[in-house]
PDB file of N, CA and C in Angstrom:
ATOM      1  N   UNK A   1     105.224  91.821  89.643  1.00  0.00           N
ATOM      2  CA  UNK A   1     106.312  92.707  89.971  1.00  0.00           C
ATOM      3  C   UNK A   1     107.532  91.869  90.341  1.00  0.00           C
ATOM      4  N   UNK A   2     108.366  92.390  89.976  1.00  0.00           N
ATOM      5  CA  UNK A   2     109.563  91.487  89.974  1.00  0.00           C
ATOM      6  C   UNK A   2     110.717  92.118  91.240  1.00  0.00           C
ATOM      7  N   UNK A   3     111.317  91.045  92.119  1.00  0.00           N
ATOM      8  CA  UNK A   3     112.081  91.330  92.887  1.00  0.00           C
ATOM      9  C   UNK A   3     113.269  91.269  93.147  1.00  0.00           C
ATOM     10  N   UNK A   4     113.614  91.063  92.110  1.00  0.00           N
ATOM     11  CA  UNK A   4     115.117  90.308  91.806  1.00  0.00           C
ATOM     12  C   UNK A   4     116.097  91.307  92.648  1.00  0.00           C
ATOM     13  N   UNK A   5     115.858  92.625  92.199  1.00  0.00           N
ATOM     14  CA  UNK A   5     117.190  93.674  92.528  1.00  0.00           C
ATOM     15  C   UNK A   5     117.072  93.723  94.132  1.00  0.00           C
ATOM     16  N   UNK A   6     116.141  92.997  94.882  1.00  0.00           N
ATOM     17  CA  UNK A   6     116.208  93.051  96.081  1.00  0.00           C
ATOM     18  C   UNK A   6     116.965  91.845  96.567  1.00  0.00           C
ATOM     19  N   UNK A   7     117.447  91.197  95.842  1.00  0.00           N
ATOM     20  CA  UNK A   7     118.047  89.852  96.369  1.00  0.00           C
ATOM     21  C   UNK A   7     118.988  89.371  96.756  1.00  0.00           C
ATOM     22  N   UNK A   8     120.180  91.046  96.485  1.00  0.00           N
ATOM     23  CA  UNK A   8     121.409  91.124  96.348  1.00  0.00           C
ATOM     24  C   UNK A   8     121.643  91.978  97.889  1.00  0.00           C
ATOM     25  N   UNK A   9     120.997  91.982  98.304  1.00  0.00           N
ATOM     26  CA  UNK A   9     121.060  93.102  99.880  1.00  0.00           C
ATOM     27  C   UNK A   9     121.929  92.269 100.772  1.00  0.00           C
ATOM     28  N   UNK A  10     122.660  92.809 101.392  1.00  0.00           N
ATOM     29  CA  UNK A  10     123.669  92.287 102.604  1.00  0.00           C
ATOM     30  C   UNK A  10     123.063  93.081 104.130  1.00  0.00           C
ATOM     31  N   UNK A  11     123.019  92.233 105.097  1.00  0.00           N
ATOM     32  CA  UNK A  11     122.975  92.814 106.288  1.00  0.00           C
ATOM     33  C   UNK A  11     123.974  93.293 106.561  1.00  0.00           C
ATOM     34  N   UNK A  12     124.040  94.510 107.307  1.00  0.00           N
ATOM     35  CA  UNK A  12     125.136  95.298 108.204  1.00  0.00           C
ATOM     36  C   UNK A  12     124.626  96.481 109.493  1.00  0.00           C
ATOM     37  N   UNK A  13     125.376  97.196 109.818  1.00  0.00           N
ATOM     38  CA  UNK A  13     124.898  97.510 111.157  1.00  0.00           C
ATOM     39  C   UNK A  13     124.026  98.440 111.043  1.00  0.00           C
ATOM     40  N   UNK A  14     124.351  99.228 109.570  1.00  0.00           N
ATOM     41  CA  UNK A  14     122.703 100.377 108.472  1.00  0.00           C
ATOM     42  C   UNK A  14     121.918  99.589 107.952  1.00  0.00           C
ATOM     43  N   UNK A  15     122.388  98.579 107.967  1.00  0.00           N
ATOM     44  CA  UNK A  15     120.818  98.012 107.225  1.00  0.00           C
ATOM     45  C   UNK A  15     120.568  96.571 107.126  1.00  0.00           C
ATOM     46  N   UNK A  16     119.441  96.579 108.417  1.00  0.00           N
ATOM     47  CA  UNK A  16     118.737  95.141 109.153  1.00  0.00           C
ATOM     48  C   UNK A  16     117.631  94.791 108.279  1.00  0.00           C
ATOM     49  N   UNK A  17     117.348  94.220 109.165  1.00  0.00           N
ATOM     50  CA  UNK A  17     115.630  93.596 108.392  1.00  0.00           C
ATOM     51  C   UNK A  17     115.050  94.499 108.263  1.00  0.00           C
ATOM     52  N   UNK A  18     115.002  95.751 109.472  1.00  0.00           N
ATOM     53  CA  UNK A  18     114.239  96.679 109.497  1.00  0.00           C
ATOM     54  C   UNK A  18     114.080  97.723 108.173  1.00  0.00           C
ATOM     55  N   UNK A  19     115.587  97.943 107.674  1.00  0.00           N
ATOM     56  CA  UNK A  19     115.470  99.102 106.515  1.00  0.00           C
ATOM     57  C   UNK A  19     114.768  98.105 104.919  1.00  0.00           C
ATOM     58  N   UNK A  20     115.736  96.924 105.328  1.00  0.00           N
ATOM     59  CA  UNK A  20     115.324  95.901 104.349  1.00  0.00           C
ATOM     60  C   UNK A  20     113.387  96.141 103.674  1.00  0.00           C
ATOM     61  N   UNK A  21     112.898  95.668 105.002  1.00  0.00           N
ATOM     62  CA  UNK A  21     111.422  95.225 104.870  1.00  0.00           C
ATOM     63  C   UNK A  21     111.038  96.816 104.511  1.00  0.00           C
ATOM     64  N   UNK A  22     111.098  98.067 104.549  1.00  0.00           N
ATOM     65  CA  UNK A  22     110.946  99.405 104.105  1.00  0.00           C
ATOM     66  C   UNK A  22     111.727  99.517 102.626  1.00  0.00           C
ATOM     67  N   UNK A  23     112.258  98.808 102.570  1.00  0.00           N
ATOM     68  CA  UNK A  23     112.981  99.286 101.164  1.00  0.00           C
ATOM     69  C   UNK A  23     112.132  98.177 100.017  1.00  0.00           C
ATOM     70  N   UNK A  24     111.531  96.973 100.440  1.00  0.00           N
ATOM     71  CA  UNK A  24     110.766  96.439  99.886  1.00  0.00           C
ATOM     72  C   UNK A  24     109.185  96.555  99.866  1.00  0.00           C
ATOM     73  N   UNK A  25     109.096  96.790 100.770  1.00  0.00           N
ATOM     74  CA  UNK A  25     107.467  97.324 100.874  1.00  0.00           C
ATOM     75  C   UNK A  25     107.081  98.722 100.229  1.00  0.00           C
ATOM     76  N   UNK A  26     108.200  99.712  99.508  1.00  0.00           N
ATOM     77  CA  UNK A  26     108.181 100.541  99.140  1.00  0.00           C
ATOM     78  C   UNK A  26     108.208 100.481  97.433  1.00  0.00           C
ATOM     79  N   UNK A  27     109.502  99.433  97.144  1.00  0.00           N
ATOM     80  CA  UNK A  27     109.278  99.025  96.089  1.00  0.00           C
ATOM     81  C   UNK A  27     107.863  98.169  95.203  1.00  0.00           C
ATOM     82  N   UNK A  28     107.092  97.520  96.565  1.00  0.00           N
ATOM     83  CA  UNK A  28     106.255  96.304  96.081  1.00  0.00           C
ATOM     84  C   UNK A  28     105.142  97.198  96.176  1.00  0.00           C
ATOM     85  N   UNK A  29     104.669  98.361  96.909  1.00  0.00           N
ATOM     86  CA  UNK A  29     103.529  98.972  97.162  1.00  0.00           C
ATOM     87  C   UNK A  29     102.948 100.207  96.510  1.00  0.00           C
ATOM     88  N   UNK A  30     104.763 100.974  96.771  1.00  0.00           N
ATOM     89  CA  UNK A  30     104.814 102.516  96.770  1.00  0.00           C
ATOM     90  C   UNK A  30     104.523 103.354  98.071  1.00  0.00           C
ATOM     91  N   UNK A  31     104.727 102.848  98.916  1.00  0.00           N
ATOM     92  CA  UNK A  31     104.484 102.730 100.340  1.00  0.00           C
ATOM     93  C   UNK A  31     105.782 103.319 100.935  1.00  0.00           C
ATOM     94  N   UNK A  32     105.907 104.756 101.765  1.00  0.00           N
ATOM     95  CA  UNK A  32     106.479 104.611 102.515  1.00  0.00           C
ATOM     96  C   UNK A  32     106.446 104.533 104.040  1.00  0.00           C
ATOM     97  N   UNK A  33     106.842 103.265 104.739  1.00  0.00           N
ATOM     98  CA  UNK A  33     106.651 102.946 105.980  1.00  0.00           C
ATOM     99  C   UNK A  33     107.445 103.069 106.892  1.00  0.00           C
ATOM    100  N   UNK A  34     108.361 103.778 106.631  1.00  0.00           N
ATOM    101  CA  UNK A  34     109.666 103.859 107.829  1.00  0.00           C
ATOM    102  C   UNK A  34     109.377 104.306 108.871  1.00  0.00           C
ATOM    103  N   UNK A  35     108.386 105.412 109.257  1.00  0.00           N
ATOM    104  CA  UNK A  35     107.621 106.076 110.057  1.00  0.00           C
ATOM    105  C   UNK A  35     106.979 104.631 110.845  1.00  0.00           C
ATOM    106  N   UNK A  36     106.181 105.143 110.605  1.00  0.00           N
ATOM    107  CA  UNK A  36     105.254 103.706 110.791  1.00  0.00           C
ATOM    108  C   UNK A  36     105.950 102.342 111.689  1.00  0.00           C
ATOM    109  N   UNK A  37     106.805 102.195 110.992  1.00  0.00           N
ATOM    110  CA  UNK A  37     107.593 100.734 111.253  1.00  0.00           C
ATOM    111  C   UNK A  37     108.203 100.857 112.576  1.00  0.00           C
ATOM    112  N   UNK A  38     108.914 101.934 112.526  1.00  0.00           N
ATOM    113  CA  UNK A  38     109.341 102.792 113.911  1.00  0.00           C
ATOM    114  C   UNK A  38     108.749 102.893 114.929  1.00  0.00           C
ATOM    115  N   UNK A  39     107.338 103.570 114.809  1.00  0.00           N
ATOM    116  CA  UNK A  39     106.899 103.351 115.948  1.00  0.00           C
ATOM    117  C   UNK A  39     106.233 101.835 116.446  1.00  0.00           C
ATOM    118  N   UNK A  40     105.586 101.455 115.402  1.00  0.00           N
ATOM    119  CA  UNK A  40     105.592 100.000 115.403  1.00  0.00           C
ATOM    120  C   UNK A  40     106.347  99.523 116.611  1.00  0.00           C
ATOM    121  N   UNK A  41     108.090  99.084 116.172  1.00  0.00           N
ATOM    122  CA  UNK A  41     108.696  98.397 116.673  1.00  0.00           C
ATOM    123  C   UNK A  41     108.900  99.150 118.343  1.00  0.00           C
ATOM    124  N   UNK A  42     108.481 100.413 118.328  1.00  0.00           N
ATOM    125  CA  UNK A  42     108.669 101.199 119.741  1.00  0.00           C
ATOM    126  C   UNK A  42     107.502 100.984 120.244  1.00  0.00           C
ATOM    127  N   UNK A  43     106.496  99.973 120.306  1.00  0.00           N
ATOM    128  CA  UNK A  43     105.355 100.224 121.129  1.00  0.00           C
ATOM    129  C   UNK A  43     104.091 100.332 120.821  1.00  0.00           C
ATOM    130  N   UNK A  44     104.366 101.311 119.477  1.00  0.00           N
ATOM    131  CA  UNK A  44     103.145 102.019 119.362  1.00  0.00           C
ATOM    132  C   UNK A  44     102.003 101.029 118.115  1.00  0.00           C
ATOM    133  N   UNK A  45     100.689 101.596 117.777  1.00  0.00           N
ATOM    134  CA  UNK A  45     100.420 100.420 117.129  1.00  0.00           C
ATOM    135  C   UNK A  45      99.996 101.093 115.427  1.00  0.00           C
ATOM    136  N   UNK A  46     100.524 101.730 113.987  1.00  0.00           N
ATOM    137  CA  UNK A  46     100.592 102.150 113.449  1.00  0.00           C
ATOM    138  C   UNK A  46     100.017 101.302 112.296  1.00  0.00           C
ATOM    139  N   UNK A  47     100.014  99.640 113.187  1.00  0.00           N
ATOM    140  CA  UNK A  47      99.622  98.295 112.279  1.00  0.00           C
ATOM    141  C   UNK A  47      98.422  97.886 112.346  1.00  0.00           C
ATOM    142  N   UNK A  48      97.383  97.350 111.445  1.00  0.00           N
ATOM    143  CA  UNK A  48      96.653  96.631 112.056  1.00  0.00           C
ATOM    144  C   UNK A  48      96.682  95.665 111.915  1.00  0.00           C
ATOM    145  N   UNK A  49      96.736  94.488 112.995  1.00  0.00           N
ATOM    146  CA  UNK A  49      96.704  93.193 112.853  1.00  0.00           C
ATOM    147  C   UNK A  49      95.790  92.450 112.095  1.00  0.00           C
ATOM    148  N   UNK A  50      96.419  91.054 111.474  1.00  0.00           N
ATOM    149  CA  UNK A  50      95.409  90.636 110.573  1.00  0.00           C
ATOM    150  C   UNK A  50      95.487  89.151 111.668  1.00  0.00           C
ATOM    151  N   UNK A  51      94.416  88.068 110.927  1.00  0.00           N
ATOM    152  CA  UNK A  51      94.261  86.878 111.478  1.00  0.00           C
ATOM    153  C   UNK A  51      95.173  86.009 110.486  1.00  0.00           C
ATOM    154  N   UNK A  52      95.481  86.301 109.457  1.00  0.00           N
ATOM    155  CA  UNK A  52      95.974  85.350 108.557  1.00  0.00           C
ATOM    156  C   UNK A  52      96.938  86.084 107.521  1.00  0.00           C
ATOM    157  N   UNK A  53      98.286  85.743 107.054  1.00  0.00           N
ATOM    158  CA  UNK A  53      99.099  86.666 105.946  1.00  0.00           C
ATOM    159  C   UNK A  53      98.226  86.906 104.820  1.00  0.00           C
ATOM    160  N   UNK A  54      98.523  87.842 104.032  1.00  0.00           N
ATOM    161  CA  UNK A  54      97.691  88.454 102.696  1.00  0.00           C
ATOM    162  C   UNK A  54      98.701  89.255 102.319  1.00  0.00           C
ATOM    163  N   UNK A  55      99.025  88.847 100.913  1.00  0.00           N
ATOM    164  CA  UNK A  55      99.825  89.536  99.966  1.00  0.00           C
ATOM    165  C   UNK A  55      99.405  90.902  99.862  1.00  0.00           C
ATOM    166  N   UNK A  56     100.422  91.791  99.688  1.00  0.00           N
ATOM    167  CA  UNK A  56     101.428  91.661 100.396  1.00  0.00           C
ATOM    168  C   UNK A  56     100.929  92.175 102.046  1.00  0.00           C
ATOM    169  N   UNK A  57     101.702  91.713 103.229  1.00  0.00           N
ATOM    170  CA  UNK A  57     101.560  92.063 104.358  1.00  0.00           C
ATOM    171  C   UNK A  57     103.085  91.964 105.547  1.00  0.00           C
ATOM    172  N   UNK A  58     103.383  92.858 106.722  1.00  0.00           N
ATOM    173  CA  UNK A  58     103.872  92.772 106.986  1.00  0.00           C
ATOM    174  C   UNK A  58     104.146  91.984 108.175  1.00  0.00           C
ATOM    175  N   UNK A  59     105.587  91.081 108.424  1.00  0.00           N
ATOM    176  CA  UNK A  59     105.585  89.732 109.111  1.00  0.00           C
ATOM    177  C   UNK A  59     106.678  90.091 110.662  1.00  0.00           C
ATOM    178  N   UNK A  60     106.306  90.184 111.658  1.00  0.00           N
ATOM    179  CA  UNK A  60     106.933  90.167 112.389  1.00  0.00           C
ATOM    180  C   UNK A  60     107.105  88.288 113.173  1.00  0.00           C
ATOM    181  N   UNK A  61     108.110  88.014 113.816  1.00  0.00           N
ATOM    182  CA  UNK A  61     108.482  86.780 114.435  1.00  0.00           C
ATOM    183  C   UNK A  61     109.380  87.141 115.255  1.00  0.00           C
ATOM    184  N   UNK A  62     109.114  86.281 116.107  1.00  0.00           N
ATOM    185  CA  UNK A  62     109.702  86.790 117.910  1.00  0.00           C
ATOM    186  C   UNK A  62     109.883  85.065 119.010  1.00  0.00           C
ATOM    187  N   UNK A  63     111.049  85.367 119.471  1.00  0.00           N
ATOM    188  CA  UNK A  63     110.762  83.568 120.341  1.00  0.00           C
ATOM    189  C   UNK A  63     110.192  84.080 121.566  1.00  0.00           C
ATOM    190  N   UNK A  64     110.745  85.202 121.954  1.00  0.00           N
ATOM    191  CA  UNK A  64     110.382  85.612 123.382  1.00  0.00           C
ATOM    192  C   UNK A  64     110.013  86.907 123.560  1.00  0.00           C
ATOM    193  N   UNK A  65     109.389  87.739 125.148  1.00  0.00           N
ATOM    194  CA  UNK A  65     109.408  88.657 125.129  1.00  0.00           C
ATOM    195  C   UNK A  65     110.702  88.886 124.892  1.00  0.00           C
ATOM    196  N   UNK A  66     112.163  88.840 125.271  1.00  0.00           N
ATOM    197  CA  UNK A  66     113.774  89.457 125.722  1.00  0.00           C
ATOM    198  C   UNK A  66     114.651  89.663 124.230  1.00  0.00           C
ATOM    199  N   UNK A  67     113.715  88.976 123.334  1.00  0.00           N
ATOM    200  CA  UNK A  67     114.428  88.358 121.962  1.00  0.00           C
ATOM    201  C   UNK A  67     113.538  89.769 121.056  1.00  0.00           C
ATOM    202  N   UNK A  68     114.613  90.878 120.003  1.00  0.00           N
ATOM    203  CA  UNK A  68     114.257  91.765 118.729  1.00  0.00           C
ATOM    204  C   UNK A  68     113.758  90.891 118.165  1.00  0.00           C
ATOM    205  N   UNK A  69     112.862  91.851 117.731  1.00  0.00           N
ATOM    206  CA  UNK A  69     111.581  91.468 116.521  1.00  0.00           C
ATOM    207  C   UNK A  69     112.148  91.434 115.320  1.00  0.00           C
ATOM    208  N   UNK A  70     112.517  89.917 115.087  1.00  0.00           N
ATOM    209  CA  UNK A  70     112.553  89.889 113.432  1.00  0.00           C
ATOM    210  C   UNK A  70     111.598  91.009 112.742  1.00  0.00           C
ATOM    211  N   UNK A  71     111.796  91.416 111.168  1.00  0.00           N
ATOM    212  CA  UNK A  71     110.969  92.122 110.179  1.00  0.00           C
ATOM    213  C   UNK A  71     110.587  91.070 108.881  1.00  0.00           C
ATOM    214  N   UNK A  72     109.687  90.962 108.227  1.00  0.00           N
ATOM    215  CA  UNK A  72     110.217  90.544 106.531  1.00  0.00           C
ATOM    216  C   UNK A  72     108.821  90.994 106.059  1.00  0.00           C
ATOM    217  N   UNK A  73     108.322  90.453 105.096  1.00  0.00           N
ATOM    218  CA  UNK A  73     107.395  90.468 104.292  1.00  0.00           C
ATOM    219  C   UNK A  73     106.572  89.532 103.909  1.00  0.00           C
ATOM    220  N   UNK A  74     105.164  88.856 104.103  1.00  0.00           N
ATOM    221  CA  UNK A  74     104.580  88.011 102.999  1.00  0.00           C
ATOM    222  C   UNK A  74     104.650  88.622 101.490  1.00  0.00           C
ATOM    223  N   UNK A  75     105.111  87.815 100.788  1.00  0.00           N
ATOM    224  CA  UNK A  75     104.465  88.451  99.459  1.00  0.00           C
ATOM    225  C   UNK A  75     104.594  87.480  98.433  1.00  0.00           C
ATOM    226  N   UNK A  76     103.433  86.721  97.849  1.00  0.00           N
ATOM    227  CA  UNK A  76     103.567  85.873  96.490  1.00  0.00           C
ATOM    228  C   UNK A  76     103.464  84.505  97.226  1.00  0.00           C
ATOM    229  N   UNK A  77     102.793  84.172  98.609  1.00  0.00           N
ATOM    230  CA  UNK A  77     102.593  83.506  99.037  1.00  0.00           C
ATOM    231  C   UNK A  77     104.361  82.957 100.122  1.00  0.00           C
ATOM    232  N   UNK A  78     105.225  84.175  99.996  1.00  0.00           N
ATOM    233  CA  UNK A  78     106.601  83.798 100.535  1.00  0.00           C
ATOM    234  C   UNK A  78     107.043  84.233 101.418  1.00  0.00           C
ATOM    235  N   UNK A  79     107.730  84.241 101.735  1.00  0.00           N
ATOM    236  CA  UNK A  79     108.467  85.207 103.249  1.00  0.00           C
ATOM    237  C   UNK A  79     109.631  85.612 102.695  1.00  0.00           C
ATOM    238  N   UNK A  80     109.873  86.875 102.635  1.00  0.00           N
ATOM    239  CA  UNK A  80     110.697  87.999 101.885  1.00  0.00           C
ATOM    240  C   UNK A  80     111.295  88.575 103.634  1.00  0.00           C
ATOM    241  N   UNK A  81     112.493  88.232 103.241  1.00  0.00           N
ATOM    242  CA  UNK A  81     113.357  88.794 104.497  1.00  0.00           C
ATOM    243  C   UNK A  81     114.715  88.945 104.435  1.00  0.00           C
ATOM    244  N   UNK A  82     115.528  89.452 104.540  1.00  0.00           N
ATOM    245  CA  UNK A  82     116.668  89.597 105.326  1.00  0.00           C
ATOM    246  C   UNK A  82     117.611  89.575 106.468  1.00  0.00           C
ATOM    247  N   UNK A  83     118.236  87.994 106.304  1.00  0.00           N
ATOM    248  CA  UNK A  83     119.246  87.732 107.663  1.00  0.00           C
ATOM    249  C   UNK A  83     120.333  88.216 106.987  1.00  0.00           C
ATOM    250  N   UNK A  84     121.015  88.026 108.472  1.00  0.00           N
ATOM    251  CA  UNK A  84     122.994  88.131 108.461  1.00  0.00           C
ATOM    252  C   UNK A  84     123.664  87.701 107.470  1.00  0.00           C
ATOM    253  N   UNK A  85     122.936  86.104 107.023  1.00  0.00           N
ATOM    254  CA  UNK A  85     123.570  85.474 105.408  1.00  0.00           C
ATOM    255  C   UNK A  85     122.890  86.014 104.215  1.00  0.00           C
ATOM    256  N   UNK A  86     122.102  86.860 104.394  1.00  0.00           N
ATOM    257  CA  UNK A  86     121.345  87.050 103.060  1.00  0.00           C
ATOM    258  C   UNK A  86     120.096  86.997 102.889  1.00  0.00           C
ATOM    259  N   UNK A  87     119.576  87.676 101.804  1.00  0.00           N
ATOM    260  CA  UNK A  87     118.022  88.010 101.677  1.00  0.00           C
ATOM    261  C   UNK A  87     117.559  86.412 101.283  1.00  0.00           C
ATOM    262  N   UNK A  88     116.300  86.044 102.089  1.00  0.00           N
ATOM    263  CA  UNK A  88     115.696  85.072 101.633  1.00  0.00           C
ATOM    264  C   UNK A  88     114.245  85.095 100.763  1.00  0.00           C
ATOM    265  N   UNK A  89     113.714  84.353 100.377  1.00  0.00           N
ATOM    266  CA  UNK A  89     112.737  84.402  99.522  1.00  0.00           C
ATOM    267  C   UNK A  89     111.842  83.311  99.932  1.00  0.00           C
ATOM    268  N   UNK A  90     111.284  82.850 100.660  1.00  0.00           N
ATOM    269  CA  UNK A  90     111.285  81.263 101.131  1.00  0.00           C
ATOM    270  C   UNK A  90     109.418  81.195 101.466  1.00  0.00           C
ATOM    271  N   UNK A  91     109.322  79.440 101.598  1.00  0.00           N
ATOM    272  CA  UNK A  91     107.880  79.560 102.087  1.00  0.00           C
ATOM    273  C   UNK A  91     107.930  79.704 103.366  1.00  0.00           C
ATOM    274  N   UNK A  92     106.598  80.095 104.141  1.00  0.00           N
ATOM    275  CA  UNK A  92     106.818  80.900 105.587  1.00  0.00           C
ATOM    276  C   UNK A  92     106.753  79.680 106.556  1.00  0.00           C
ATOM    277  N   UNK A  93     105.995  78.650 105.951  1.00  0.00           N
ATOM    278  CA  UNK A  93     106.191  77.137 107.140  1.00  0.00           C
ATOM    279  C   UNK A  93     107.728  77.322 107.534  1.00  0.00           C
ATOM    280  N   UNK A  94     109.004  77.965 106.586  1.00  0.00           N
ATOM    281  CA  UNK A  94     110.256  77.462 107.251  1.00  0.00           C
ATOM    282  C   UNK A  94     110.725  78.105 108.724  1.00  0.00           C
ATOM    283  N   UNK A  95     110.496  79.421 108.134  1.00  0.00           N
ATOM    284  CA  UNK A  95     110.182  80.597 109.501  1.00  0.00           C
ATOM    285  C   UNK A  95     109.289  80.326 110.671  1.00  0.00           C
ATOM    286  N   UNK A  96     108.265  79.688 110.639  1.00  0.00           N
ATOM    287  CA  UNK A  96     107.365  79.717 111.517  1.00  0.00           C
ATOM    288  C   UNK A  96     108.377  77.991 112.627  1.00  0.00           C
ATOM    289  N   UNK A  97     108.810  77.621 111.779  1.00  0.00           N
ATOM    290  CA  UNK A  97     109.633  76.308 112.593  1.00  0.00           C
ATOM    291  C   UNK A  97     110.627  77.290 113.777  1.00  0.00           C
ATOM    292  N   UNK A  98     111.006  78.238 113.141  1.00  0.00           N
ATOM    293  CA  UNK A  98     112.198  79.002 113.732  1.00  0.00           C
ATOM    294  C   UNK A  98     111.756  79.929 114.548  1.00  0.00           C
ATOM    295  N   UNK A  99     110.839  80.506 114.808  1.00  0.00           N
ATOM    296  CA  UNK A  99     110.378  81.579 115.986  1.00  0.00           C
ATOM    297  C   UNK A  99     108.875  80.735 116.107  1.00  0.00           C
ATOM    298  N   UNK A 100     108.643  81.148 117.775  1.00  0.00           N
ATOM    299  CA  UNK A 100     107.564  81.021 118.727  1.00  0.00           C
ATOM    300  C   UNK A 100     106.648  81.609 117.705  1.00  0.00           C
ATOM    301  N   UNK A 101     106.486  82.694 117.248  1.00  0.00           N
ATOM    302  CA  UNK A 101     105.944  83.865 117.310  1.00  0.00           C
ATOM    303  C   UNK A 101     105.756  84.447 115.864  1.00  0.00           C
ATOM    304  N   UNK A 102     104.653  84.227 114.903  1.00  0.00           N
ATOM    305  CA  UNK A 102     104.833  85.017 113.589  1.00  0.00           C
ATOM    306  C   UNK A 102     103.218  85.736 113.923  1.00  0.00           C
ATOM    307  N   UNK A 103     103.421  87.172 113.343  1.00  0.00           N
ATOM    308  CA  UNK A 103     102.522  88.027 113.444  1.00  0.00           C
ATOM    309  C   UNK A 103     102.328  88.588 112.129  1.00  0.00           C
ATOM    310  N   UNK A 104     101.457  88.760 111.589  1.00  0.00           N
ATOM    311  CA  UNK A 104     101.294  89.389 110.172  1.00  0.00           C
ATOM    312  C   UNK A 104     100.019  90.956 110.483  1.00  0.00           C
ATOM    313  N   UNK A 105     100.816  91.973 109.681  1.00  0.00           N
ATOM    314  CA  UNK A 105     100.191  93.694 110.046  1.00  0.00           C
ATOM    315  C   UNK A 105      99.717  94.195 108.442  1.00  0.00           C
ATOM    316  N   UNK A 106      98.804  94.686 108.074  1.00  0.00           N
ATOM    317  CA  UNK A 106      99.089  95.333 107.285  1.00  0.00           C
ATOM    318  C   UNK A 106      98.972  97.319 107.777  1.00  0.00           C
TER     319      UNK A 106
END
């Protein structure tokens, strides 16, 4: 499956990692998780945790409790995400340098 048309996404104040990682997990699955993700990020647990990423799965990263929960995606062995500069596509060793904290849900 090809992801190209997702590559062109810009962050803005409608649309974070959060809508990002729903607008791709929808495309890559047929999945809709917005529900889900929501309460997710409010507390609740809609995820189940895995021990290890698995295509596709979803990636949270965090430095601290005080610090928002990054969103992105494993998928194709990559980390599929969206910052402020732009959607990345990357291997996840780079991410995991950059937050305390990577969690993978499916």
């Amino acid at each position: 499956m090809s992801i190209d048309n997702l590559l062109d996404r810009t962050w803005s104040n409608e649309y974070t990692c959060n809508e990002f990682a729903i607008e791709a997990w929808m495309q890559i699955t047929g999945e809709d998780i917005a529900k889900r993700l929501q309460d997710s990020l409010n507390g609740q647990k809609p995820f189940k945790k895995l021990r290890k990423q698995k295509s596709p799965c979803i990636v949270y990263m965090t430095n601290n409790d005080r610090s928002s929960t990054h969103v992105g995606l494993f998928y194709c062995d990559k980390l599929l995400h969206l910052t402020p500069c732009g959607v990345q596509f990357i291997p996840l060793e780079f991410m995991q340098n950059h937050f305390k904290e990577v969690r993978f849900y499916k």
